[in-house]
C-alpha atoms as a PDB file:
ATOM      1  CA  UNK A   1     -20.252 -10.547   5.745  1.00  0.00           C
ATOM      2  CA  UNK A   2     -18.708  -9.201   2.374  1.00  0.00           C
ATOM      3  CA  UNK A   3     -18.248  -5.291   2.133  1.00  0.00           C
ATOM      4  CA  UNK A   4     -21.260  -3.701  -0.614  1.00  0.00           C
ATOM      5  CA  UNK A   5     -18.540  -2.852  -3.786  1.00  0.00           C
ATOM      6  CA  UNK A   6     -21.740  -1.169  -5.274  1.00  0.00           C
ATOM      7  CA  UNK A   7     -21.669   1.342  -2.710  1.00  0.00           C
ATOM      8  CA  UNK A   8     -17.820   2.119  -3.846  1.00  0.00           C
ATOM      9  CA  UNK A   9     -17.096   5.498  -4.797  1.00  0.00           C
ATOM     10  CA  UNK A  10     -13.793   5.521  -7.210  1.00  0.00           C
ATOM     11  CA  UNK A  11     -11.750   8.804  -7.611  1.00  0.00           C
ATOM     12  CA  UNK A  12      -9.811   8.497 -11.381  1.00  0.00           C
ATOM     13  CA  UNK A  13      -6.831  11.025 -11.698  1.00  0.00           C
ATOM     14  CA  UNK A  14      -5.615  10.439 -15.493  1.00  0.00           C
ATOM     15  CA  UNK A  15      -5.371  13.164 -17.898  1.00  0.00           C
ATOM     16  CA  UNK A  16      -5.791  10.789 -21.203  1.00  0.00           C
ATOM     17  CA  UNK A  17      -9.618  10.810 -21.604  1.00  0.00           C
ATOM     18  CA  UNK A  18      -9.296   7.537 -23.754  1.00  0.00           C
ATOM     19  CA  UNK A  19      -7.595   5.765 -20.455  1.00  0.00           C
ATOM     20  CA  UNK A  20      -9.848   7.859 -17.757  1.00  0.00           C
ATOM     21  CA  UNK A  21     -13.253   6.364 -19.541  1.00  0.00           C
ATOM     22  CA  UNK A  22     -12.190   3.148 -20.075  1.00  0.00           C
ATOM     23  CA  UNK A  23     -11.128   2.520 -16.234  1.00  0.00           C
ATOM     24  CA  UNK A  24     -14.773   4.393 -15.191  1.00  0.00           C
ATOM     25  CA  UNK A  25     -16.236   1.853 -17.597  1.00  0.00           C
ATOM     26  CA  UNK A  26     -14.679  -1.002 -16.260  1.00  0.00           C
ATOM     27  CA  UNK A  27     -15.159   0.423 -12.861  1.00  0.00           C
ATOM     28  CA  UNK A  28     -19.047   1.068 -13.403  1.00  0.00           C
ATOM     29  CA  UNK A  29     -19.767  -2.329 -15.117  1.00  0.00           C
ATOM     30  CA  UNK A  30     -17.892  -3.827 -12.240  1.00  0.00           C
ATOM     31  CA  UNK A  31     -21.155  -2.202 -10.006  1.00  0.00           C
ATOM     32  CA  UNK A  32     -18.866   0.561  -8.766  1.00  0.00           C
ATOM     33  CA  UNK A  33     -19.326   4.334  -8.921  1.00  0.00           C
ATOM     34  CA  UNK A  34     -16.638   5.767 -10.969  1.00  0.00           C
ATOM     35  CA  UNK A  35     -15.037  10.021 -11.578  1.00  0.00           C
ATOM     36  CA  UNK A  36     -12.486  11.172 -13.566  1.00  0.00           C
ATOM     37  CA  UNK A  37     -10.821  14.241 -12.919  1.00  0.00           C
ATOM     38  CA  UNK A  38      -8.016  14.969 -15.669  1.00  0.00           C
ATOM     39  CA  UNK A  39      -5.029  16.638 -12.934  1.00  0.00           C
ATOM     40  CA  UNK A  40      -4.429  17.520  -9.697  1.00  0.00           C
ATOM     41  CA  UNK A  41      -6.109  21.025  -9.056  1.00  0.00           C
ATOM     42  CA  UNK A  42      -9.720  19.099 -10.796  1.00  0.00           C
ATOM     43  CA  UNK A  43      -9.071  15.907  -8.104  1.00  0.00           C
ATOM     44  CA  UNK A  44      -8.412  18.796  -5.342  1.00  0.00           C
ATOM     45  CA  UNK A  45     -11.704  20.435  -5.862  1.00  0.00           C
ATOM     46  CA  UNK A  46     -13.514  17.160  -6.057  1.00  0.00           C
ATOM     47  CA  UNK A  47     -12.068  16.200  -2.811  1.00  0.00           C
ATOM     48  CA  UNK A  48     -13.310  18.677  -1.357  1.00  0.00           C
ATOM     49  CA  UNK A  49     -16.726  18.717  -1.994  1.00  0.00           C
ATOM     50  CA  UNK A  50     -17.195  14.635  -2.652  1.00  0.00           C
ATOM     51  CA  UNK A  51     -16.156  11.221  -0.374  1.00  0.00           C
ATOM     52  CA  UNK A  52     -14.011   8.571  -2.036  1.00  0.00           C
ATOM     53  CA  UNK A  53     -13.560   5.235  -0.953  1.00  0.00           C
ATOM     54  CA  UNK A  54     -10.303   4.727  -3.376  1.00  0.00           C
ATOM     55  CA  UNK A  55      -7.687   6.907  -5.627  1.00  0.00           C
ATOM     56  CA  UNK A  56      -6.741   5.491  -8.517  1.00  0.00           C
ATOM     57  CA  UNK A  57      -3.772   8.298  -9.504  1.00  0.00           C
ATOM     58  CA  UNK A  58      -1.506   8.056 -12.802  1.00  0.00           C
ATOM     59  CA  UNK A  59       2.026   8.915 -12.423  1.00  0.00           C
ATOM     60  CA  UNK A  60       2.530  11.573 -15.017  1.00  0.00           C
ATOM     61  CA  UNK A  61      -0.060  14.357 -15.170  1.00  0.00           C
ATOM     62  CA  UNK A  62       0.348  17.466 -16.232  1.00  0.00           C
ATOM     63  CA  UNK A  63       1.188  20.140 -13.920  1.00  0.00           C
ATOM     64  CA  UNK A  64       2.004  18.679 -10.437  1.00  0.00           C
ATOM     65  CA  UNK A  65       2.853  14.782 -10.782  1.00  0.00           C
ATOM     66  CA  UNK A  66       0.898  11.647  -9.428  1.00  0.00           C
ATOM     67  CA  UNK A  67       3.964  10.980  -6.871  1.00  0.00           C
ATOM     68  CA  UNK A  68       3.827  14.616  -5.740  1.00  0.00           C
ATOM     69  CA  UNK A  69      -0.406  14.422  -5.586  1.00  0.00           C
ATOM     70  CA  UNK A  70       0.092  10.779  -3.814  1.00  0.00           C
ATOM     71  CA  UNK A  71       2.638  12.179  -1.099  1.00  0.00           C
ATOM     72  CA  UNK A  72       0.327  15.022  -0.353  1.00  0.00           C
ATOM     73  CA  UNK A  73      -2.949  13.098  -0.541  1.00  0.00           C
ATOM     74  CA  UNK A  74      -1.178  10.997   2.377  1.00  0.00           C
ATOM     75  CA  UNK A  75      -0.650  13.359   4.542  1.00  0.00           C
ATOM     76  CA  UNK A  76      -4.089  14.370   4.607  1.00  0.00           C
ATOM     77  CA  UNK A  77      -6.318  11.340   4.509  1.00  0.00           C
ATOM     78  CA  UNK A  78      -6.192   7.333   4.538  1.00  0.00           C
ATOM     79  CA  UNK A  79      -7.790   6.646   1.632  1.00  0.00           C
ATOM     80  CA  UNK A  80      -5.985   3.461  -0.690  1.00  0.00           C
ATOM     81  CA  UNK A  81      -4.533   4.716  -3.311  1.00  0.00           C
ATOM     82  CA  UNK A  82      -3.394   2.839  -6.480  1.00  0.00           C
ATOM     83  CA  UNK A  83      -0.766   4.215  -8.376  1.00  0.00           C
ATOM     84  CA  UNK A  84      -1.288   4.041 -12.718  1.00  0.00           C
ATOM     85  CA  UNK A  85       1.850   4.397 -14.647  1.00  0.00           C
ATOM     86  CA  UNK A  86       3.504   3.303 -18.100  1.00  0.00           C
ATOM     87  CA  UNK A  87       6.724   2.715 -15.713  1.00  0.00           C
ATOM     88  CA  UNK A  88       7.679  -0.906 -14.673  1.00  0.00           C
ATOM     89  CA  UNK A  89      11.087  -0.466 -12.887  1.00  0.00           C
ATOM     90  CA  UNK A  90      11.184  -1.433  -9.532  1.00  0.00           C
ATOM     91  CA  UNK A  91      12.966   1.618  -8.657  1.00  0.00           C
ATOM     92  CA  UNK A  92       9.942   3.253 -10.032  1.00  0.00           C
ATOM     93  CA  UNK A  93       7.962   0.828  -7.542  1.00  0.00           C
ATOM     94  CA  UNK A  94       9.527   1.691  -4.684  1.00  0.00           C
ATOM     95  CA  UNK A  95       9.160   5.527  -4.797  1.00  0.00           C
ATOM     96  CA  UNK A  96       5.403   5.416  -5.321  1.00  0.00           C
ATOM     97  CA  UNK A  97       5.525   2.938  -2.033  1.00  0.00           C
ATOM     98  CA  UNK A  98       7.780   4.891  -0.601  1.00  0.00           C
ATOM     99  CA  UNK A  99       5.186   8.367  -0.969  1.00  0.00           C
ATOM    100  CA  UNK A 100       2.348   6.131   0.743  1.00  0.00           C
ATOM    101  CA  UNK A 101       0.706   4.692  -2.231  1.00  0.00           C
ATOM    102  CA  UNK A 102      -1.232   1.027  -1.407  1.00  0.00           C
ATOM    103  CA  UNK A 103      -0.937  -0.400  -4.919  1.00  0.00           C
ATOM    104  CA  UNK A 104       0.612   0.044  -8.296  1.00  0.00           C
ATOM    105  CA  UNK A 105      -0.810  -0.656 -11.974  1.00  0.00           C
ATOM    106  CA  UNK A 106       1.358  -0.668 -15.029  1.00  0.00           C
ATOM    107  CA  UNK A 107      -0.083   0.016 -18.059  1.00  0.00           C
ATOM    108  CA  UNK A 108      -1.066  -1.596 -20.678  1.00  0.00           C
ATOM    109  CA  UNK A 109      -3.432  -2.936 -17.780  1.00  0.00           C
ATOM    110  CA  UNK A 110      -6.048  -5.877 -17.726  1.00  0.00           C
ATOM    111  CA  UNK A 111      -9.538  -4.084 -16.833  1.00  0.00           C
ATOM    112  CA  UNK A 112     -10.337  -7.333 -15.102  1.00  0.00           C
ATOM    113  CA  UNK A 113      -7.108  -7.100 -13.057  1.00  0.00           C
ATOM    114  CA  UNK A 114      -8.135  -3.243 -12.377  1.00  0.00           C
ATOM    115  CA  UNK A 115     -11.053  -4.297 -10.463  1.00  0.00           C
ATOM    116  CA  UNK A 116      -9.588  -7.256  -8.582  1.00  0.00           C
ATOM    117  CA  UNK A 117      -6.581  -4.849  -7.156  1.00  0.00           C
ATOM    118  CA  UNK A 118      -9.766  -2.420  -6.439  1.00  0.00           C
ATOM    119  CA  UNK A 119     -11.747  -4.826  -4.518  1.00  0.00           C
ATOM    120  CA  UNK A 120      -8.588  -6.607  -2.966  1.00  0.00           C
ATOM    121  CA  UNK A 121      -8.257  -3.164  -0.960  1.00  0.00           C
ATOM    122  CA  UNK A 122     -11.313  -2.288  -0.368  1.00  0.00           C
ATOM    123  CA  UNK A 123     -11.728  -5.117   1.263  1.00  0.00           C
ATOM    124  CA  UNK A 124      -8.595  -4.707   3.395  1.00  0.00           C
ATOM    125  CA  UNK A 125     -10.045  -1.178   4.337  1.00  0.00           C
ATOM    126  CA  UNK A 126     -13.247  -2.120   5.382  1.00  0.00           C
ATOM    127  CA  UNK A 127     -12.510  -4.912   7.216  1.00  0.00           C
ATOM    128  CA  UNK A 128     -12.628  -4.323  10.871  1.00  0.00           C
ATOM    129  CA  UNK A 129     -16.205  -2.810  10.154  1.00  0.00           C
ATOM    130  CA  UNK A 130     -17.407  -6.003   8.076  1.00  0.00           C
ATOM    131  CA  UNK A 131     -15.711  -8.548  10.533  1.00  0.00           C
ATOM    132  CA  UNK A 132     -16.645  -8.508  14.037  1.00  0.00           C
ATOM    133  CA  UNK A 133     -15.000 -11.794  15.005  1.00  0.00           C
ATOM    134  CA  UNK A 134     -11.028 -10.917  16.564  1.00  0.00           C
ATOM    135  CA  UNK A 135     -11.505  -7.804  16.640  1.00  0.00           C
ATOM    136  CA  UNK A 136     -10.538  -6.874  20.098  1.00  0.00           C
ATOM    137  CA  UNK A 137      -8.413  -3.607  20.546  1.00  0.00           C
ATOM    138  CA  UNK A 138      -4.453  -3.917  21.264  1.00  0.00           C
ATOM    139  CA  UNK A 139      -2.544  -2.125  23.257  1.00  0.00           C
ATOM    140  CA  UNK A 140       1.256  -2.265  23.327  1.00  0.00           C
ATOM    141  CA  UNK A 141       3.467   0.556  24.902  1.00  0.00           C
ATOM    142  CA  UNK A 142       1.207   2.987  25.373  1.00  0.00           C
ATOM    143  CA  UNK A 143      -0.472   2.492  21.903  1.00  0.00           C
ATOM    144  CA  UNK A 144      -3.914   1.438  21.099  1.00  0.00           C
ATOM    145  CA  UNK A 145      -5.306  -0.196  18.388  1.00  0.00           C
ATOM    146  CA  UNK A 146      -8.426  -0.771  17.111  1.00  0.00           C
ATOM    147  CA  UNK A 147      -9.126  -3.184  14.698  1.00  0.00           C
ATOM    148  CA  UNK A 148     -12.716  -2.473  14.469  1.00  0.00           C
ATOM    149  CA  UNK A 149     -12.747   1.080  13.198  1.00  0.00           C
ATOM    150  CA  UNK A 150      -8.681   0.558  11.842  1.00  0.00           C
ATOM    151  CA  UNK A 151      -7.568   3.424  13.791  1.00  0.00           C
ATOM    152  CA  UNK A 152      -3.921   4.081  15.912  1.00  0.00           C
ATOM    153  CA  UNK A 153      -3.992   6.012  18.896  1.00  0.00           C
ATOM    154  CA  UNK A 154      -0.336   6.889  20.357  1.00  0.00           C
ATOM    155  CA  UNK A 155       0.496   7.061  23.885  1.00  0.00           C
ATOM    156  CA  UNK A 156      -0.563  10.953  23.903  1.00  0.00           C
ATOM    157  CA  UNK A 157      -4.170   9.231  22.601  1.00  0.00           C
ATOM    158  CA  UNK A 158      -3.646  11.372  19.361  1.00  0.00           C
ATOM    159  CA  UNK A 159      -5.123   9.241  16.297  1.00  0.00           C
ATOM    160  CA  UNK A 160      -1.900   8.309  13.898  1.00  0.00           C
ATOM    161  CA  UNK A 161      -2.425   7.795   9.868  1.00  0.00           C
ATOM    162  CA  UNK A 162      -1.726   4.815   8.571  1.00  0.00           C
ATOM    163  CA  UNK A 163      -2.267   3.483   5.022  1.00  0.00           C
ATOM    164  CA  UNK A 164      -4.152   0.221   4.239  1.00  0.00           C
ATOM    165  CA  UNK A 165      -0.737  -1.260   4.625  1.00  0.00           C
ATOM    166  CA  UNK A 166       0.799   0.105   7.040  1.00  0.00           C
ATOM    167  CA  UNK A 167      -1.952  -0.885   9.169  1.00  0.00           C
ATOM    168  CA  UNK A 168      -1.919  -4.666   8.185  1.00  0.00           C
ATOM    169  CA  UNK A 169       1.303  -5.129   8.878  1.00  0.00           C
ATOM    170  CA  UNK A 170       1.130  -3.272  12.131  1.00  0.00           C
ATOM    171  CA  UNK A 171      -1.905  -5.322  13.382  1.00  0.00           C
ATOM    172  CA  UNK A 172      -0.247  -8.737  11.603  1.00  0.00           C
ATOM    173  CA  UNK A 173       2.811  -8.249  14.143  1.00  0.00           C
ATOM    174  CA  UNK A 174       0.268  -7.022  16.904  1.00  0.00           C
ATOM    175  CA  UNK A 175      -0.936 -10.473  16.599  1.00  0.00           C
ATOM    176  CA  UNK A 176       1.867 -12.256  16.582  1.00  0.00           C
ATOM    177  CA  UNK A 177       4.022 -10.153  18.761  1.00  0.00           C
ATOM    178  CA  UNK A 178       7.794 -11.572  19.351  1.00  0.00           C
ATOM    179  CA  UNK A 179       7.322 -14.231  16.571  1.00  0.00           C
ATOM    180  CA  UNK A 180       9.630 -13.961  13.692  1.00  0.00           C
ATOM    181  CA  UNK A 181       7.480 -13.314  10.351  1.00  0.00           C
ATOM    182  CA  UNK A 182       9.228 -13.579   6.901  1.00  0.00           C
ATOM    183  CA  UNK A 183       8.800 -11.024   4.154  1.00  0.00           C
ATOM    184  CA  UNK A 184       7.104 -13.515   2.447  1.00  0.00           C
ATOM    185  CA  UNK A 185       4.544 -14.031   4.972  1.00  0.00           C
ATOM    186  CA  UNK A 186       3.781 -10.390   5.388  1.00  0.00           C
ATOM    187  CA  UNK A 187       3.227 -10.323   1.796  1.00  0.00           C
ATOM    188  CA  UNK A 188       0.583 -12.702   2.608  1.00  0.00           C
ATOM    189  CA  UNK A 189      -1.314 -10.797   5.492  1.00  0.00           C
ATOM    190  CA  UNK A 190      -1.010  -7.813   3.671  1.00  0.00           C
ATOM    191  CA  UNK A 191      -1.445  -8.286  -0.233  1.00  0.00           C
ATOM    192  CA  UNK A 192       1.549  -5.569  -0.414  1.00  0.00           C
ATOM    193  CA  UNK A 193       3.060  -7.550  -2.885  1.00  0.00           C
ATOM    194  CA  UNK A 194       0.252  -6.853  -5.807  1.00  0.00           C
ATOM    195  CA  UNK A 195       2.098  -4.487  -6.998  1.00  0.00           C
ATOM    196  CA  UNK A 196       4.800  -6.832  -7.952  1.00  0.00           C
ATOM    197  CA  UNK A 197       6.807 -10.033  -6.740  1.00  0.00           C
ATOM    198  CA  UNK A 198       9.398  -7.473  -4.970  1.00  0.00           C
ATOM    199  CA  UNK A 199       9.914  -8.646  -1.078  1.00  0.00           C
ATOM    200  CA  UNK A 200      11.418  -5.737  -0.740  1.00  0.00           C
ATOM    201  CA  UNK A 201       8.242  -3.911  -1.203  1.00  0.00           C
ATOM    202  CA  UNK A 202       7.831  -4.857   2.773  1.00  0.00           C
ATOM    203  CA  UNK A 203      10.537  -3.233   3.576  1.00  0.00           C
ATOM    204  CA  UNK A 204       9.429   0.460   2.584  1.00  0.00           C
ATOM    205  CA  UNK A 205       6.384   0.375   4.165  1.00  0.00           C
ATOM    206  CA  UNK A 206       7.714  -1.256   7.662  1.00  0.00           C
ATOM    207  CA  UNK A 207      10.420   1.764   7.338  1.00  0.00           C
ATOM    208  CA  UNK A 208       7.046   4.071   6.750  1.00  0.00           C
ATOM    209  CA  UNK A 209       5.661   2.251   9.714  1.00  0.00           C
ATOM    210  CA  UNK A 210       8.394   3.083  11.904  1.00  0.00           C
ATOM    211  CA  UNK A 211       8.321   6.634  10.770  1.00  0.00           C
ATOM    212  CA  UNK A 212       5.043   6.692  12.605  1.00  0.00           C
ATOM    213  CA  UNK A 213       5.723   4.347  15.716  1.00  0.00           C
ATOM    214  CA  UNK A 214       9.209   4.359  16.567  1.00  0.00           C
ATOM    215  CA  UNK A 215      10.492   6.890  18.982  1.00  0.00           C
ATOM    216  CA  UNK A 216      13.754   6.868  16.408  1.00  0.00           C
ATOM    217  CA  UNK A 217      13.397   5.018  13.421  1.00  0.00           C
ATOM    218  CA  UNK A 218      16.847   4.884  12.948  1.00  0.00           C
ATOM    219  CA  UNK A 219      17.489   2.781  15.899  1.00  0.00           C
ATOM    220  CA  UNK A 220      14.060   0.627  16.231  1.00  0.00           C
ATOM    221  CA  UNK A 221      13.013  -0.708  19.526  1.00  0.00           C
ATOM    222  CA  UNK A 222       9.524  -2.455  18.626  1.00  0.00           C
ATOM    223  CA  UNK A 223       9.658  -3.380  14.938  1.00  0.00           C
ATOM    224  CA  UNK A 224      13.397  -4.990  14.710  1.00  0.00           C
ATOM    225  CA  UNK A 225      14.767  -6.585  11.185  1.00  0.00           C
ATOM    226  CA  UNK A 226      16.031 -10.358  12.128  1.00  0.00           C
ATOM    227  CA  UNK A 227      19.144 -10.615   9.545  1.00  0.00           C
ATOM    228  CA  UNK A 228      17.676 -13.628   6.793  1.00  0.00           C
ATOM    229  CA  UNK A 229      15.004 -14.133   8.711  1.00  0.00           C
ATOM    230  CA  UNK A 230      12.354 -11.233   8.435  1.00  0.00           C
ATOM    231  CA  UNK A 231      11.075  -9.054  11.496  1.00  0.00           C
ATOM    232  CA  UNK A 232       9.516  -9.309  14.792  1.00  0.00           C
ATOM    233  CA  UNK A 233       7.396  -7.343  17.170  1.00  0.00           C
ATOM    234  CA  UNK A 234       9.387  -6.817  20.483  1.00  0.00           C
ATOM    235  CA  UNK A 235       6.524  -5.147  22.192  1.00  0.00           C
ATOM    236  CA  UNK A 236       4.379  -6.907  24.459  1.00  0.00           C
ATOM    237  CA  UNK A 237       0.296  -6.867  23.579  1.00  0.00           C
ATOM    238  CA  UNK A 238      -2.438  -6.934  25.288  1.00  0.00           C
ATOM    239  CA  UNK A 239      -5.811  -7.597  23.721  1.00  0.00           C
ATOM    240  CA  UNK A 240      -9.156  -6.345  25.766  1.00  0.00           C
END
């Protein structure tokens, strides 16, 4: 069963109205809802009183920035976001990864590619609630997780937030625990590589991912990099 895109609810954060209406244009004709707030104190108060199912958030706003807005957003909810910006460096790439962002648009920007990065994560998010078949919870020292609902319990049972991507990888390793898995096949279970044919996109958000798992990231016990070869789940998992 497909997730209902019609039922979508898009946040726009762009301050150039010609931009912000033509992505709610695109977005609406697409059969998605679509609202454009022009910074980040106008997103804030929508936010507060609204329910998104996706952030699209441009880079350079006035007032506080997109990267400062995405960083923040992330520590408060696990919505996808998708980063907009005239930037193409991978340097500039990496630090909107790096701040917890799912996805990242350059502009000038198809409107048809847009909506396919849209949909491409909004069907990642929902998932676990569209897909009942292997969806059987994990556990793996002391953790659960629950592919149904996509929610991480540590061993305390206190829920952990995890982006779209984070998650992916986390339950693509969960599933194929002590296997070695390439970059270039996590790029496949996850899609993290829209946002550009860097492999080293997979490498930010498995060091994000250890943030969040790892009793020290710094020394990794669970998630270990195999030199040229990728990484592999050390943990063992049990599925119930």
């Amino acid at each position: 069963m497909q997730p209902n895109f019609a039922n979508a609810s898009i946040l726009i954060v762009e301050d150039d109205p010609a931009i912000g209406n033509l992505l709610a244009l695109t977005i609406q004709e697409s059969g998605m809802h679509a609202t454009v707030a022009e910074d980040g104190r106008s997103m804030q108060s929508l936010l507060r009183n609204n329910s998104f199912d996706l952030i699209i958030l441009d880079i350079m706003l006035p007032g506080e920035d997109g990267l400062s807005i995405c960083k923040r957003i992330r520590s408060e909810r696990t919505v996808p976001i998708i980063l907009l910006t005239a930037l193409g460096e991978e340097v500039d790439r990496i630090v909107g990864l790096e701040v917890g962002a799912d996805d990242y648009i350059t502009k000038p920007f198809s409107p048809r590619e847009v909506v396919a990065r849209i949909r491409s994560l909004l069907r990642r998010a929902s998932y676990g609630l569209t897909n009942g078949s292997g969806q059987r919870k994990l556990r793996f020292d002391g953790w659960l997780m629950d592919p149904m609902r996509r929610q991480v319990y540590d061993p305390s049972n206190a829920r952990i937030s995890l982006t779209t991507t984070e998650f992916d990888l986390l339950l693509a390793f969960c599933r194929n625990p002590g296997r070695i898995i390439t970059r270039e096949e996590l790029l496949q279970f996850t899609h993290a590589g829209l946002a550009g044919p860097i492999e080293r996109s997979i490498d930010v958000h498995i060091s994000r991912l250890r943030q969040k798992i790892e009793t020290d990231p710094r020394e990794p016990t669970m998630l270990q990099t195999v030199r040229l070869g990728g990484y592999t789940f050390t943990a063992a998992v049990e599925e119930f």
